[in-house]
ModelCIF file with pLDDT and N, C-alpha, C, O atoms, coordinates in Angstrom:
data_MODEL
#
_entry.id   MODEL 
#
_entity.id                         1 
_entity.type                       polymer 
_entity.pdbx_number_of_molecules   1 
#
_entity_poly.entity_id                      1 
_entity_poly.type                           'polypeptide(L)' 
_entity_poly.nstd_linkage                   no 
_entity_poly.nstd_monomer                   no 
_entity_poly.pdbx_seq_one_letter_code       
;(UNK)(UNK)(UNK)(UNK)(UNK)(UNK)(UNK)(UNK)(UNK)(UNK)(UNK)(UNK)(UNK)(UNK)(UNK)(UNK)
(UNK)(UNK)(UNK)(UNK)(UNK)(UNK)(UNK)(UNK)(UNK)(UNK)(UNK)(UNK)(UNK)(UNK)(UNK)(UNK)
(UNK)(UNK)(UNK)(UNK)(UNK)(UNK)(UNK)(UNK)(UNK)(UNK)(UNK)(UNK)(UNK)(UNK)
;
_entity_poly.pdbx_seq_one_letter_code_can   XXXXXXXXXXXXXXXXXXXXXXXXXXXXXXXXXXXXXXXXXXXXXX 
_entity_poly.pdbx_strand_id                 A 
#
loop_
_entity_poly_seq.entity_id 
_entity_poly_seq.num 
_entity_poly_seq.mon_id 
_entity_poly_seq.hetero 
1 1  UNK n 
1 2  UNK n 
1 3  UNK n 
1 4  UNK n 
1 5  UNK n 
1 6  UNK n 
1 7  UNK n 
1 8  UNK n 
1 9  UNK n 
1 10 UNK n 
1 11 UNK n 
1 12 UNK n 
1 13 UNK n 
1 14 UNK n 
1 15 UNK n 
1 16 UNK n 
1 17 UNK n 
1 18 UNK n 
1 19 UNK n 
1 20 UNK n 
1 21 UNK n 
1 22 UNK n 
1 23 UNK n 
1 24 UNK n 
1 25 UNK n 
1 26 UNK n 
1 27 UNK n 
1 28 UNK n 
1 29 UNK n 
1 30 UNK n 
1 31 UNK n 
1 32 UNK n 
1 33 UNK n 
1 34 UNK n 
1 35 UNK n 
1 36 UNK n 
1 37 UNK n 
1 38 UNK n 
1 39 UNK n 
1 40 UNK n 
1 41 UNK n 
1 42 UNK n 
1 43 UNK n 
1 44 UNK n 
1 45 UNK n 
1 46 UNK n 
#
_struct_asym.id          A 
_struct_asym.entity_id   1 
#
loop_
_ma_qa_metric.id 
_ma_qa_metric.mode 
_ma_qa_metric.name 
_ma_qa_metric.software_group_id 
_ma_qa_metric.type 
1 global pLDDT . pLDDT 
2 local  pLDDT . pLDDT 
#
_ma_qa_metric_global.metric_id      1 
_ma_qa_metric_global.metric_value   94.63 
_ma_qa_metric_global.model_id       1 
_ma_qa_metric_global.ordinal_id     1 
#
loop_
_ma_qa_metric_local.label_asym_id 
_ma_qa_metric_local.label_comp_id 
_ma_qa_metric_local.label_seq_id 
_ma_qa_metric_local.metric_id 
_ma_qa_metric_local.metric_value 
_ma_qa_metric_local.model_id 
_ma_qa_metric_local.ordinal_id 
A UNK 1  2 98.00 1 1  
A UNK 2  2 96.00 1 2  
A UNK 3  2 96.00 1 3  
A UNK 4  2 98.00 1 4  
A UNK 5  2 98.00 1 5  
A UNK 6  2 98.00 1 6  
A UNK 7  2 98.00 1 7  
A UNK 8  2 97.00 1 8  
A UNK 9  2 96.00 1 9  
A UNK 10 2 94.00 1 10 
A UNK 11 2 94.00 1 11 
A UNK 12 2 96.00 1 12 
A UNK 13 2 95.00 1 13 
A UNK 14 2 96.00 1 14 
A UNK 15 2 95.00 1 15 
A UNK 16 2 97.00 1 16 
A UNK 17 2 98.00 1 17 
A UNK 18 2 98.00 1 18 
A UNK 19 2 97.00 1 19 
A UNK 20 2 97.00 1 20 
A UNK 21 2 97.00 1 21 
A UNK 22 2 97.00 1 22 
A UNK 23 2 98.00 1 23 
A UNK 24 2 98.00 1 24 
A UNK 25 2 98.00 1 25 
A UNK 26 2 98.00 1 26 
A UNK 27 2 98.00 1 27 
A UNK 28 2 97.00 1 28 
A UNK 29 2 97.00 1 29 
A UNK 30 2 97.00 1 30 
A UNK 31 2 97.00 1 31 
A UNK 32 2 96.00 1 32 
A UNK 33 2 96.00 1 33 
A UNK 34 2 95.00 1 34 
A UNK 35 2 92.00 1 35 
A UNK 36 2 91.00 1 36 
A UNK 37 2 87.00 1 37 
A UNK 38 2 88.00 1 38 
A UNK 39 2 89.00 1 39 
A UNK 40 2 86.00 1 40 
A UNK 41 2 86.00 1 41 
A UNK 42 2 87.00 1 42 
A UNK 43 2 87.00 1 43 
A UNK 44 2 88.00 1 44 
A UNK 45 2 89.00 1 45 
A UNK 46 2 92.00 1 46 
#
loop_
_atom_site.group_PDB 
_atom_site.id 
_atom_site.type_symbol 
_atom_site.label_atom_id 
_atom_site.label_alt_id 
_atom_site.label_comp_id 
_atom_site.label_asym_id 
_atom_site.label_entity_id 
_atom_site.label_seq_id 
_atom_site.pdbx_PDB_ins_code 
_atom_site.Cartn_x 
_atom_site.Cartn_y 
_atom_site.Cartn_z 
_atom_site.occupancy 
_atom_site.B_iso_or_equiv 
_atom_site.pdbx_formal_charge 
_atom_site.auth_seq_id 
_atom_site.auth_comp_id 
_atom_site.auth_asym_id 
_atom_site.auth_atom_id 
_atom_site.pdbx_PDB_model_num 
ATOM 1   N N  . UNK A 1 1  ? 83.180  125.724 88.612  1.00 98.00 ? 1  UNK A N  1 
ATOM 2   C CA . UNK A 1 1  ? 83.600  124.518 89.332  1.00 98.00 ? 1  UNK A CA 1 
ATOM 3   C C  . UNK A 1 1  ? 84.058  124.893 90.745  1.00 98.00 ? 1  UNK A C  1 
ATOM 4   O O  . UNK A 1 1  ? 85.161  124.659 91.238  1.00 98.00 ? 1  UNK A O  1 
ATOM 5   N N  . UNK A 1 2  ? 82.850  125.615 91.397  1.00 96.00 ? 2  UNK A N  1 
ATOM 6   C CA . UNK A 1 2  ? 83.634  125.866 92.390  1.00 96.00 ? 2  UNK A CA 1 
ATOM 7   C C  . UNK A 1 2  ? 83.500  124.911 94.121  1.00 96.00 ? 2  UNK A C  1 
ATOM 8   O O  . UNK A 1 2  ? 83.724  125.241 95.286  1.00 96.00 ? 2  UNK A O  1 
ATOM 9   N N  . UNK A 1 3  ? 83.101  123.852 93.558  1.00 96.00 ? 3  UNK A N  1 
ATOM 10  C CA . UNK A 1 3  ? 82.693  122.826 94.714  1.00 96.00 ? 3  UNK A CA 1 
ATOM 11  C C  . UNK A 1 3  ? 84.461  121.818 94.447  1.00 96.00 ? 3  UNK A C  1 
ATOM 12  O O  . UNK A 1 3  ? 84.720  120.934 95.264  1.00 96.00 ? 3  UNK A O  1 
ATOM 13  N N  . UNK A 1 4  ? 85.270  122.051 93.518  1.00 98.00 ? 4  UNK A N  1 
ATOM 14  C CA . UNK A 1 4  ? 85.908  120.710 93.103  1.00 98.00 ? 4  UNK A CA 1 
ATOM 15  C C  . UNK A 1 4  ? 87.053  121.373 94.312  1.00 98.00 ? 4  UNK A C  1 
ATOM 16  O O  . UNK A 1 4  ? 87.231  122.565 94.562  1.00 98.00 ? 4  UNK A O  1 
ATOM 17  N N  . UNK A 1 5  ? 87.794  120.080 94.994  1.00 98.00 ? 5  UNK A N  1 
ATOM 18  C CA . UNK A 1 5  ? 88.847  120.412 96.224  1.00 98.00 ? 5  UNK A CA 1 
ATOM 19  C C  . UNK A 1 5  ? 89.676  119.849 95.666  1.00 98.00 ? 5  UNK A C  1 
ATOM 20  O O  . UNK A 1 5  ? 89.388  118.908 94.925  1.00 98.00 ? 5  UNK A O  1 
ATOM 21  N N  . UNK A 1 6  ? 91.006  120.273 95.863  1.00 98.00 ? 6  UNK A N  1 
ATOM 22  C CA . UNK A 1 6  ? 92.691  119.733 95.948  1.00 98.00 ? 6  UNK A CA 1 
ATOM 23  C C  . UNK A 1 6  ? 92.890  119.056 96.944  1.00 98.00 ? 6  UNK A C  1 
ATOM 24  O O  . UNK A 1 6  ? 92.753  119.515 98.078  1.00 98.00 ? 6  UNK A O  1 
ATOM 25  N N  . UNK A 1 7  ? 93.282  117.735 96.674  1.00 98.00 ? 7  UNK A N  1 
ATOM 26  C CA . UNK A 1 7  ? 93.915  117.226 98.420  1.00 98.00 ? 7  UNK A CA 1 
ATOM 27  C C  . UNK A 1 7  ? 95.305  116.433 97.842  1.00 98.00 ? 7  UNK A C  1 
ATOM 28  O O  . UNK A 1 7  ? 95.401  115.940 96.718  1.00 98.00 ? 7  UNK A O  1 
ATOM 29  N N  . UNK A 1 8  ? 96.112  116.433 98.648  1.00 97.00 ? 8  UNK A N  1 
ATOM 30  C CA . UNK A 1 8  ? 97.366  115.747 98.372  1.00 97.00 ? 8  UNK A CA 1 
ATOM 31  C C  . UNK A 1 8  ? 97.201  114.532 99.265  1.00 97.00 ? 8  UNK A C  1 
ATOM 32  O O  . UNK A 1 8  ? 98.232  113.859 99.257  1.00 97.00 ? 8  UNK A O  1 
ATOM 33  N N  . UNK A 1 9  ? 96.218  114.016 100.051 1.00 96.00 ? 9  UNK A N  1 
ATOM 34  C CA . UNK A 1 9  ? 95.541  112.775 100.704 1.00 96.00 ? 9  UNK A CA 1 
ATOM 35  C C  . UNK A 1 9  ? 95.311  111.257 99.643  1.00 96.00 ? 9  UNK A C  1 
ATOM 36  O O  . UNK A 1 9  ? 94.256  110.996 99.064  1.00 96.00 ? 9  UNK A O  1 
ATOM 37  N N  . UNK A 1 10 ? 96.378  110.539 99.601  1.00 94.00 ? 10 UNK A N  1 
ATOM 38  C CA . UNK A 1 10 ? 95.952  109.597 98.896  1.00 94.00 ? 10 UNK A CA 1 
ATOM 39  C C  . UNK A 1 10 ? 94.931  108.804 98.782  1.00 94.00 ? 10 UNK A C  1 
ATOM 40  O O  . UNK A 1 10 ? 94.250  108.574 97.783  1.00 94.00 ? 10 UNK A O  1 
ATOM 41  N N  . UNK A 1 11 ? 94.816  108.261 100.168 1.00 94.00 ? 11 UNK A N  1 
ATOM 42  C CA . UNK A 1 11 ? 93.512  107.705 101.075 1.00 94.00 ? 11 UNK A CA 1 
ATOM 43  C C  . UNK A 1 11 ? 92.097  108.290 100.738 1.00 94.00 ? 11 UNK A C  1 
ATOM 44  O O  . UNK A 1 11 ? 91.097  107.591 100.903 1.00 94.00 ? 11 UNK A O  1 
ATOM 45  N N  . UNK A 1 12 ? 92.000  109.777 100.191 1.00 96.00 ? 12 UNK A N  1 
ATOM 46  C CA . UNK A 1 12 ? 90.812  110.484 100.057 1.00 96.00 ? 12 UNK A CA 1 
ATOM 47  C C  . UNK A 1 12 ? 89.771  109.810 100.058 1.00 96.00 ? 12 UNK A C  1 
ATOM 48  O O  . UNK A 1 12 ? 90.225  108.721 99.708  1.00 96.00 ? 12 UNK A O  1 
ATOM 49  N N  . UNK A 1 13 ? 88.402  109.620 100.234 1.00 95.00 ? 13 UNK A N  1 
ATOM 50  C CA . UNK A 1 13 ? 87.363  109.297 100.130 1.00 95.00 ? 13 UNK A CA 1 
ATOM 51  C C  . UNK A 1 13 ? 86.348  109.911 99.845  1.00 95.00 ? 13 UNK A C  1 
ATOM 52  O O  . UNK A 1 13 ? 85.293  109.291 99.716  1.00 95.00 ? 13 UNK A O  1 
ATOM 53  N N  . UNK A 1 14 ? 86.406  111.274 99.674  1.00 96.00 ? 14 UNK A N  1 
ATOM 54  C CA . UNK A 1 14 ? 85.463  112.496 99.531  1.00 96.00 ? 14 UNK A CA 1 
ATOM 55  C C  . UNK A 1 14 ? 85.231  112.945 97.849  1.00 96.00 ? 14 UNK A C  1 
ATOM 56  O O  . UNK A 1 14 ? 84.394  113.658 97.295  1.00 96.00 ? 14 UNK A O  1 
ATOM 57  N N  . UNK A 1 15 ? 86.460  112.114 97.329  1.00 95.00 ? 15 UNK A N  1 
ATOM 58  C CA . UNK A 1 15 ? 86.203  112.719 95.761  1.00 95.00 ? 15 UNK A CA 1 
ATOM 59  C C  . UNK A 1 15 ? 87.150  113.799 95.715  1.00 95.00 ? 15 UNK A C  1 
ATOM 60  O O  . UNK A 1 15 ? 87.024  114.580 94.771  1.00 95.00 ? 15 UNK A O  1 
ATOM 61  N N  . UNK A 1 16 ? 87.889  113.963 96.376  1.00 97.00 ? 16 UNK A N  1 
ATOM 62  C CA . UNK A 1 16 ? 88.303  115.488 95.602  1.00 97.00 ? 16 UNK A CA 1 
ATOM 63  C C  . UNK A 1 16 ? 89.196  114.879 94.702  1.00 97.00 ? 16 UNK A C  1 
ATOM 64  O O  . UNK A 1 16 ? 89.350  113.669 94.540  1.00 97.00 ? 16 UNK A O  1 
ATOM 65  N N  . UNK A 1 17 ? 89.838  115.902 94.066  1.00 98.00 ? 17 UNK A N  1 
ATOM 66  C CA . UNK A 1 17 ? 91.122  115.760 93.235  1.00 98.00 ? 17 UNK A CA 1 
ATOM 67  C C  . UNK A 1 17 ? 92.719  115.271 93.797  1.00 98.00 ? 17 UNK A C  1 
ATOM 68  O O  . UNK A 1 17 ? 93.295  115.743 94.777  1.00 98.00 ? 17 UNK A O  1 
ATOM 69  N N  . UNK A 1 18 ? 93.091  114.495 93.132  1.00 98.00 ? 18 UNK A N  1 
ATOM 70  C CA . UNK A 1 18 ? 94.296  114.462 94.152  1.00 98.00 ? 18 UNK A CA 1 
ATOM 71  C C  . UNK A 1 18 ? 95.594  114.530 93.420  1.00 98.00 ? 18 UNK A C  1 
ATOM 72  O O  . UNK A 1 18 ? 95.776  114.000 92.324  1.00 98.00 ? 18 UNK A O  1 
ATOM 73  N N  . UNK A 1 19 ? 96.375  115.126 94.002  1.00 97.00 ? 19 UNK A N  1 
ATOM 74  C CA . UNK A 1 19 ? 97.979  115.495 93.560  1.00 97.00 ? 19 UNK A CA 1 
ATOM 75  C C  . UNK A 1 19 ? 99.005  115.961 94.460  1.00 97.00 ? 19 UNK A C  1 
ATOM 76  O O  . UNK A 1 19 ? 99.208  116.591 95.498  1.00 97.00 ? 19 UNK A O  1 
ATOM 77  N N  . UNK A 1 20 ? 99.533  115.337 93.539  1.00 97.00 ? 20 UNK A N  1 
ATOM 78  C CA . UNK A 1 20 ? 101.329 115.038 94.135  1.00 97.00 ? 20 UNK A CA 1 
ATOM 79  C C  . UNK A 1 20 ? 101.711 117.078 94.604  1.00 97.00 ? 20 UNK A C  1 
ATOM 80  O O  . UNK A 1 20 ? 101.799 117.996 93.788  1.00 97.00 ? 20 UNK A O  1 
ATOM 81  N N  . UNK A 1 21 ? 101.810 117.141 95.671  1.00 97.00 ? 21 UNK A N  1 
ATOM 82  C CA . UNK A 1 21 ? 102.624 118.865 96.091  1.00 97.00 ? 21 UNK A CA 1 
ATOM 83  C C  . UNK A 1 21 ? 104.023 118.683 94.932  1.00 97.00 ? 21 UNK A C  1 
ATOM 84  O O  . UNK A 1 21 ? 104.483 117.843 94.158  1.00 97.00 ? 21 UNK A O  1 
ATOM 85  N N  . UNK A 1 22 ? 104.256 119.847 95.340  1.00 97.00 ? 22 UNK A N  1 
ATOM 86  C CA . UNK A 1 22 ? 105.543 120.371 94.438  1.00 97.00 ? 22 UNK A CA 1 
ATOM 87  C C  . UNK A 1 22 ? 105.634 119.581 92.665  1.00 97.00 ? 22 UNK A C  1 
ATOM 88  O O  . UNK A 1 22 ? 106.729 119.507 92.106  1.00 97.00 ? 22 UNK A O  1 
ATOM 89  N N  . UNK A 1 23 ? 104.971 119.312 92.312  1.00 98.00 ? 23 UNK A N  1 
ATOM 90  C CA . UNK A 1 23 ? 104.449 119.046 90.491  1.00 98.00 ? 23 UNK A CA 1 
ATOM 91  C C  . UNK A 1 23 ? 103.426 120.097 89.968  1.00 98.00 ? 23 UNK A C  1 
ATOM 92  O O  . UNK A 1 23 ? 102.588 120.757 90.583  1.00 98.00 ? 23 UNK A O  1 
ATOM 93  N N  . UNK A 1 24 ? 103.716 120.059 88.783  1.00 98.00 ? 24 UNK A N  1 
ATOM 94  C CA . UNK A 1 24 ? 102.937 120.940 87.718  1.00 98.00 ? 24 UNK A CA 1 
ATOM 95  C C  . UNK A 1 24 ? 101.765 120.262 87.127  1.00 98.00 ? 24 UNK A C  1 
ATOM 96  O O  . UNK A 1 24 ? 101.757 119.133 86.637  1.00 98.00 ? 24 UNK A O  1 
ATOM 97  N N  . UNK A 1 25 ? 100.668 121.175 87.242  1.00 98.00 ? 25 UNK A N  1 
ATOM 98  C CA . UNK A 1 25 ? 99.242  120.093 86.598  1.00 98.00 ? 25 UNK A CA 1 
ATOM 99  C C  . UNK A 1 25 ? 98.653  121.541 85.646  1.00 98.00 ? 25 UNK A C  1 
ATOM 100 O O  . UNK A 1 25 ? 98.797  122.757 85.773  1.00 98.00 ? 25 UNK A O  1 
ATOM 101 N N  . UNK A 1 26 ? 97.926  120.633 84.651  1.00 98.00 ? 26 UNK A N  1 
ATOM 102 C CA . UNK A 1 26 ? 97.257  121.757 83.474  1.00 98.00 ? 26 UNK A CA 1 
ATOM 103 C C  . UNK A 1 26 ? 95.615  121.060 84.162  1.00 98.00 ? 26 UNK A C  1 
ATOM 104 O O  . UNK A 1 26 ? 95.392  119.866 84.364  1.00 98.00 ? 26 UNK A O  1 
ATOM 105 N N  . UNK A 1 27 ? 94.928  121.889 84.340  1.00 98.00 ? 27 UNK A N  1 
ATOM 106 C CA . UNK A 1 27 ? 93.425  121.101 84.024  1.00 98.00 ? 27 UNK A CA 1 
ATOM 107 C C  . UNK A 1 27 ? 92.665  120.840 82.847  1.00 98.00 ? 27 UNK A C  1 
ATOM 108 O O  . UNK A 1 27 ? 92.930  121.525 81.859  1.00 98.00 ? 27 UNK A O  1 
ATOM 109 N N  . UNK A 1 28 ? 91.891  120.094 82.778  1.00 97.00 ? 28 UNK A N  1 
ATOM 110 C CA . UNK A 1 28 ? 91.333  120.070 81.444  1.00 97.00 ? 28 UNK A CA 1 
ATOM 111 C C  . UNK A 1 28 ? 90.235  120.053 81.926  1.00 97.00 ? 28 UNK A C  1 
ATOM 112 O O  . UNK A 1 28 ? 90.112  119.708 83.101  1.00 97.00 ? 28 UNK A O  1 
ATOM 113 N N  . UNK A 1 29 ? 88.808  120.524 80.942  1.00 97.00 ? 29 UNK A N  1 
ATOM 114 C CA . UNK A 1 29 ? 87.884  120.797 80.882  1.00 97.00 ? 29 UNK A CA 1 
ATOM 115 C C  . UNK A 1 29 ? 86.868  119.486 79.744  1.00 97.00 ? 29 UNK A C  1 
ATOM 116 O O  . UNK A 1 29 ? 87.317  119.297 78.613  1.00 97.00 ? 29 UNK A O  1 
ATOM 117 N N  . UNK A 1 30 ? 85.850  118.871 80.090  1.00 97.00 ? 30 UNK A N  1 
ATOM 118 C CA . UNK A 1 30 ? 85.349  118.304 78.948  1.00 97.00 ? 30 UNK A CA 1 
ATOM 119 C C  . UNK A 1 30 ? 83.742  118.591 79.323  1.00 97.00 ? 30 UNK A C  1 
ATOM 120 O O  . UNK A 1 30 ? 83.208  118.895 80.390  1.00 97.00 ? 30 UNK A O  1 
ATOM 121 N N  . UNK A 1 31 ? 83.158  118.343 77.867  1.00 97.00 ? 31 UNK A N  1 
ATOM 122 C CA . UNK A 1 31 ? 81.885  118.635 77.153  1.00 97.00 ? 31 UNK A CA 1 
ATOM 123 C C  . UNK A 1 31 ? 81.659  117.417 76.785  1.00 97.00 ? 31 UNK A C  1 
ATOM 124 O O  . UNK A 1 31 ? 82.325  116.976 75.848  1.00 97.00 ? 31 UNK A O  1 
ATOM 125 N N  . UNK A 1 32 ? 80.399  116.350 77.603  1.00 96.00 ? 32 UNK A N  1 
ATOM 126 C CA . UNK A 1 32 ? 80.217  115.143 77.097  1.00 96.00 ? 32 UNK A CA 1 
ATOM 127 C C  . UNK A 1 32 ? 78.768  114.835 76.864  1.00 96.00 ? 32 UNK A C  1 
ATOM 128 O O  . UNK A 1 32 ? 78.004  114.877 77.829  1.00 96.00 ? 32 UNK A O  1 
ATOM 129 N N  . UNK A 1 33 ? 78.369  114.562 75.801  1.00 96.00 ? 33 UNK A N  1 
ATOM 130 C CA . UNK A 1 33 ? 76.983  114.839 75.368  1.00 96.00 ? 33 UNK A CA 1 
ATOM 131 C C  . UNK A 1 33 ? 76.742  113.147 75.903  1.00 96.00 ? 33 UNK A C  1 
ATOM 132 O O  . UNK A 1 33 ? 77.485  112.198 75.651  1.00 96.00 ? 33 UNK A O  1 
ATOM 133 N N  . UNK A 1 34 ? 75.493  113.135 76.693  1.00 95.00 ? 34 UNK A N  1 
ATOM 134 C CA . UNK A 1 34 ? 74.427  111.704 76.808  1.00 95.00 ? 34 UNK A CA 1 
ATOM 135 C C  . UNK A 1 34 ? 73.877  111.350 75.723  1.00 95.00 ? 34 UNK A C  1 
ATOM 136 O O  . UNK A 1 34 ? 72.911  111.990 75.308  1.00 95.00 ? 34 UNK A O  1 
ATOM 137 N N  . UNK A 1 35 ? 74.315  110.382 75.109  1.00 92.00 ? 35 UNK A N  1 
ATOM 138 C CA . UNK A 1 35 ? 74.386  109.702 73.955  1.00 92.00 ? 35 UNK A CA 1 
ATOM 139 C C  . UNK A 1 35 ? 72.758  108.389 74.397  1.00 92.00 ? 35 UNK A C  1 
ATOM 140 O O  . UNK A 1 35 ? 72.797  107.291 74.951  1.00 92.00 ? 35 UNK A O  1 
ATOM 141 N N  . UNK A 1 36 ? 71.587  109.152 73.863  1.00 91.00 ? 36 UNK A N  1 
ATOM 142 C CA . UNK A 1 36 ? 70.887  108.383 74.102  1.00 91.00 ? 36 UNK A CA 1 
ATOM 143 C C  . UNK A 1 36 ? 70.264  106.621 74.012  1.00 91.00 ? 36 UNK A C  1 
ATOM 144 O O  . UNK A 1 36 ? 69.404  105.909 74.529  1.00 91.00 ? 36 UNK A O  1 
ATOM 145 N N  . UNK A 1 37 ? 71.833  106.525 72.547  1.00 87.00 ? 37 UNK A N  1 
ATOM 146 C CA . UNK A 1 37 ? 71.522  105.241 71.892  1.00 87.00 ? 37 UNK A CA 1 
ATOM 147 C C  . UNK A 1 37 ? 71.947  103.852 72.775  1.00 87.00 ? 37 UNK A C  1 
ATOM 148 O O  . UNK A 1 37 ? 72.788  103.892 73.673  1.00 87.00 ? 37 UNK A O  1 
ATOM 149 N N  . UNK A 1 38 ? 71.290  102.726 72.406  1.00 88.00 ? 38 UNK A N  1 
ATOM 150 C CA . UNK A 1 38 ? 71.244  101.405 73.745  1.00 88.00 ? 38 UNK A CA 1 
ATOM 151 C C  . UNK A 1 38 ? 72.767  101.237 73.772  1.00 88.00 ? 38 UNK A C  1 
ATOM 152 O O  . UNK A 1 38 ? 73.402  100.804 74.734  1.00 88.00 ? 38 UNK A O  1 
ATOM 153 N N  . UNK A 1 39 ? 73.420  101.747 72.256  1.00 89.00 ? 39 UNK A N  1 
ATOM 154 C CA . UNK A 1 39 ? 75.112  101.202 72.129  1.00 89.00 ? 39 UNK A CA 1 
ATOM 155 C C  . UNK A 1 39 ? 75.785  101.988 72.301  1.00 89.00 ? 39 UNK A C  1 
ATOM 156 O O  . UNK A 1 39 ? 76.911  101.749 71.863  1.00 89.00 ? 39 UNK A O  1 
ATOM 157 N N  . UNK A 1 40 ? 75.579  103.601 73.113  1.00 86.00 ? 40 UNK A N  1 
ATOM 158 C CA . UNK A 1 40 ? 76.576  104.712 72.980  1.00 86.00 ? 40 UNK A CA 1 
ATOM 159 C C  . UNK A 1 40 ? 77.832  104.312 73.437  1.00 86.00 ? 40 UNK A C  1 
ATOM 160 O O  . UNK A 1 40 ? 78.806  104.834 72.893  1.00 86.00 ? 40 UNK A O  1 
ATOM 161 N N  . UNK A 1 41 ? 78.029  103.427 74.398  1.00 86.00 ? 41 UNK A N  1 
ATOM 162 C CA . UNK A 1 41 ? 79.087  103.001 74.586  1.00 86.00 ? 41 UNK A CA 1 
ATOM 163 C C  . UNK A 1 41 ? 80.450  102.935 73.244  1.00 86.00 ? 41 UNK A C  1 
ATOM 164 O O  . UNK A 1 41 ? 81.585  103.413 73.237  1.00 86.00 ? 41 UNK A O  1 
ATOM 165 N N  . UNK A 1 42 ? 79.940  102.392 72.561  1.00 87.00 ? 42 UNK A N  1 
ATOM 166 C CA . UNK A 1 42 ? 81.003  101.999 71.164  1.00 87.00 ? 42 UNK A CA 1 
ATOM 167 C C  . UNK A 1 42 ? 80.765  103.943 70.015  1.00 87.00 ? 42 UNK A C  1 
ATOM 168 O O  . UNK A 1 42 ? 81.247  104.159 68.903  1.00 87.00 ? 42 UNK A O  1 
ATOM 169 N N  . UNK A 1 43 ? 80.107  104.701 70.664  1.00 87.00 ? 43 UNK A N  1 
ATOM 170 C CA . UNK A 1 43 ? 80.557  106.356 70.074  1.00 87.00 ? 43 UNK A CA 1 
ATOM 171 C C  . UNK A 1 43 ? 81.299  107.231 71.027  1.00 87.00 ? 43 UNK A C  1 
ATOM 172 O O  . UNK A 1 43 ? 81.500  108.443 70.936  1.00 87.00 ? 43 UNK A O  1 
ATOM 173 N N  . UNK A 1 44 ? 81.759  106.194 72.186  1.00 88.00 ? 44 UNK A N  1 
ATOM 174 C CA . UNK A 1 44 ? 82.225  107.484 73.778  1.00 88.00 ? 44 UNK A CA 1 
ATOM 175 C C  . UNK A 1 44 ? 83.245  108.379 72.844  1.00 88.00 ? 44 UNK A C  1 
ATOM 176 O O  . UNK A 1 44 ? 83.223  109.609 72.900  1.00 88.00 ? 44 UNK A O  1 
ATOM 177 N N  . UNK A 1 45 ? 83.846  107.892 72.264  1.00 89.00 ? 45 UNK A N  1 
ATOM 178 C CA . UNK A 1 45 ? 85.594  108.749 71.492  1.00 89.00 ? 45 UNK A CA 1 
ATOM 179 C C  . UNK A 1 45 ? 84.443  109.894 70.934  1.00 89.00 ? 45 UNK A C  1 
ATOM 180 O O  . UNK A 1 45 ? 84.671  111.067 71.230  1.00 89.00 ? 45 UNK A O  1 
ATOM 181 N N  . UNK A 1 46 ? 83.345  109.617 70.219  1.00 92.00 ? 46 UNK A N  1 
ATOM 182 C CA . UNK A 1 46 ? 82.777  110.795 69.250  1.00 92.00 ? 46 UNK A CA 1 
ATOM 183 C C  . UNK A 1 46 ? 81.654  111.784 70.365  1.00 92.00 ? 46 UNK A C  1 
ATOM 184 O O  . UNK A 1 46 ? 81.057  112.766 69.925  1.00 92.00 ? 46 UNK A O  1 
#
């Protein structure tokens, strides 16, 4: 992930990530399979 930026810029417009200076953050990571079916919507949790 080495394109993803930190900005403490609320306003951002670029997409990066944004957070509060002086707070503690964990990142999380997810694995989301394209659910080919017309209703995947109602399996997003699975």
């Amino acid at each position: 992930f080495d394109k993803l930026k930190l900005t403490n810029n609320l306003l951002d417009d670029n997409g990066h990530i944004i957070l509060n200076s002086m707070h503690r953050y964990q990142p999380r990571f997810h694995v989301v399979f394209v659910d080919p079916r017309r209703d995947s919507e109602r399996f997003a949790h699975q």
